[in-house]
C-alpha atoms as a PDB file:
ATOM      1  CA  UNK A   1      22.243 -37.133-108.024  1.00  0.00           C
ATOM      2  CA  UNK A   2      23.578 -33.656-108.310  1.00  0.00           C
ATOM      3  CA  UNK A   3      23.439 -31.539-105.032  1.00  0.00           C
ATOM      4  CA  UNK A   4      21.042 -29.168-106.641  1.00  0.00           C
ATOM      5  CA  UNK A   5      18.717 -32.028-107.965  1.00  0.00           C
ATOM      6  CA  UNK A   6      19.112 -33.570-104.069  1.00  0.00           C
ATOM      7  CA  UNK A   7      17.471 -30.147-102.826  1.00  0.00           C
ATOM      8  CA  UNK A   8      14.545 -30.067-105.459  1.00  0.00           C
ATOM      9  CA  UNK A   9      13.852 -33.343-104.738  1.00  0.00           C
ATOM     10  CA  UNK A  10      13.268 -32.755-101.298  1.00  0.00           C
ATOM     11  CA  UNK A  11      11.214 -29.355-101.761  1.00  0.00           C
ATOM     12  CA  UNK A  12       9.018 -30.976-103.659  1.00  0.00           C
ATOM     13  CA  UNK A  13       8.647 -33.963-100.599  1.00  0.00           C
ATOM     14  CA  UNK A  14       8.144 -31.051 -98.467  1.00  0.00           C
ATOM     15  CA  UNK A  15       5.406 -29.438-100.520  1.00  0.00           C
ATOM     16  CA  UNK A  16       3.834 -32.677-101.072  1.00  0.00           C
ATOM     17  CA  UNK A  17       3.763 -33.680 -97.394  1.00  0.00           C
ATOM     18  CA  UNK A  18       2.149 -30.186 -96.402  1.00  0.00           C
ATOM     19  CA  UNK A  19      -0.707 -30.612 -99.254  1.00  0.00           C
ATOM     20  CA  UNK A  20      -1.191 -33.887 -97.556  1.00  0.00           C
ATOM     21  CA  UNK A  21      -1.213 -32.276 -94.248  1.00  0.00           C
ATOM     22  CA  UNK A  22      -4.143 -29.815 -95.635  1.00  0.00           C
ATOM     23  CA  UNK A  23      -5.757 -32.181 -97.012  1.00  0.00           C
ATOM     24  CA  UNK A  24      -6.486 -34.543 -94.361  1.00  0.00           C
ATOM     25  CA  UNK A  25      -8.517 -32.236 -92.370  1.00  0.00           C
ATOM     26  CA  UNK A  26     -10.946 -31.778 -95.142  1.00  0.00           C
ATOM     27  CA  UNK A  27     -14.590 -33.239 -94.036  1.00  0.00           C
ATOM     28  CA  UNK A  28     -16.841 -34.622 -95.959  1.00  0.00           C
ATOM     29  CA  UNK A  29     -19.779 -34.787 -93.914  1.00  0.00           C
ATOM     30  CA  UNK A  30     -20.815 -38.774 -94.642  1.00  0.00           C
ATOM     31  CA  UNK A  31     -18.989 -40.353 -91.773  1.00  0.00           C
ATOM     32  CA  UNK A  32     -18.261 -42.966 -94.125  1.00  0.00           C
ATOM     33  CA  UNK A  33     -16.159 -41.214 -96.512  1.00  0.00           C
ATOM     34  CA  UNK A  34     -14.538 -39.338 -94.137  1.00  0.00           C
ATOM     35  CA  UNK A  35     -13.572 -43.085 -92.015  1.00  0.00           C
ATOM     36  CA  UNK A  36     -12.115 -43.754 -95.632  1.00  0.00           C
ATOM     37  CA  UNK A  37      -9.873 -40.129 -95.663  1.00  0.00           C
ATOM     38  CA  UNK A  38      -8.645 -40.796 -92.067  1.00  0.00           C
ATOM     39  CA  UNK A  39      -7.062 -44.567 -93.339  1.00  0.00           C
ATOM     40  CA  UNK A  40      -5.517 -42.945 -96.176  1.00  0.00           C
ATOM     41  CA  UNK A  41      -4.264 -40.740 -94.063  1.00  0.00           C
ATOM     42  CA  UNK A  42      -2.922 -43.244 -92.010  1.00  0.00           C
ATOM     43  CA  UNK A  43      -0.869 -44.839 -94.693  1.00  0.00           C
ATOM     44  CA  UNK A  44       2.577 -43.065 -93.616  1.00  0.00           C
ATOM     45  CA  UNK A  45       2.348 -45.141 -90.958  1.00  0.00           C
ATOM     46  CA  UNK A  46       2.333 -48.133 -92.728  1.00  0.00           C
ATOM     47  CA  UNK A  47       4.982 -50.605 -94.849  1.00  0.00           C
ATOM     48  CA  UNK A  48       4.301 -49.336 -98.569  1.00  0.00           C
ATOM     49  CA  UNK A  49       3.773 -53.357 -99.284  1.00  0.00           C
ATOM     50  CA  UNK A  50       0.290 -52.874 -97.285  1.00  0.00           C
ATOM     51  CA  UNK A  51      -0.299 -49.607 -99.644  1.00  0.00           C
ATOM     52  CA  UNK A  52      -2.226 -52.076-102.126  1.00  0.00           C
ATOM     53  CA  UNK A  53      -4.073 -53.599 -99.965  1.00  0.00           C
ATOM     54  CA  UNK A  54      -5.668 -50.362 -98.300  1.00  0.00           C
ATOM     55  CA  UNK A  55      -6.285 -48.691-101.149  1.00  0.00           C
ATOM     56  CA  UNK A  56      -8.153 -51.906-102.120  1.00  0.00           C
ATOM     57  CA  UNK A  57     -10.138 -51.251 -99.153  1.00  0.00           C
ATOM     58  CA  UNK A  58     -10.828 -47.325 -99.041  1.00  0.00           C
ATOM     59  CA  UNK A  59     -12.023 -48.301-103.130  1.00  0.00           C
ATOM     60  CA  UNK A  60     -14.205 -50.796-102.024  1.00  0.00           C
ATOM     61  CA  UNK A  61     -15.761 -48.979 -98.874  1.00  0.00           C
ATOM     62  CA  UNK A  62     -16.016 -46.000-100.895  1.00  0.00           C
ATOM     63  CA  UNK A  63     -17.990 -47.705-103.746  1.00  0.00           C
ATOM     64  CA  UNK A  64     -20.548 -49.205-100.925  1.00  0.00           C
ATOM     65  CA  UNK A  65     -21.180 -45.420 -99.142  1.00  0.00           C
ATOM     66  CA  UNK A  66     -21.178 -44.113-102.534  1.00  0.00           C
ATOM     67  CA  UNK A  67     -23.813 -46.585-103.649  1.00  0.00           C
ATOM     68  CA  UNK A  68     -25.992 -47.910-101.284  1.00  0.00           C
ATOM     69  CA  UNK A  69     -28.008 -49.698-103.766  1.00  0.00           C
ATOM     70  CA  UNK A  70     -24.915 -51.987-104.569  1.00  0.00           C
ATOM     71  CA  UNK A  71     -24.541 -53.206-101.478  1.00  0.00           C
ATOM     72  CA  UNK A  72     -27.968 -54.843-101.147  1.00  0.00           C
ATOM     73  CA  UNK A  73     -27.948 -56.567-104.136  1.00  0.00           C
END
């Protein structure tokens, strides 16, 4: 990688991260949802081989708060 493509790259990490940082303030009001936001938020933290699996999880809780109907059934 050229040293110019080297710097792009990482402005473009940098902008992502601060979107990222933005965005996980934002409140949806269902406590739910916004339980959901906060492990996504989370995923940094975490191996990217357990990426998968949590977003398998926020889908799924998200689907039940999103339809409360399904989850009775």
């Amino acid at each position: 990688m050229t040293e110019a493509s080297e710097a792009h790259a990482e402005l473009v990490d940098d902008d992502a991260a601060d979107r990222w940082d933005d965005a996980d303030v934002v409140r949806t009001g269902d406590a739910r949802v916004d339980a959901v936001l906060e492990s996504l938020a989370e995923l940094d933290d975490r191996h990217v081989r357990e990426h998968a699996a949590v977003f398998e999880q926020a889908h799924e809780q998200l689907r039940a708060a999103l339809e409360p109907d399904r989850a009775s059934a």
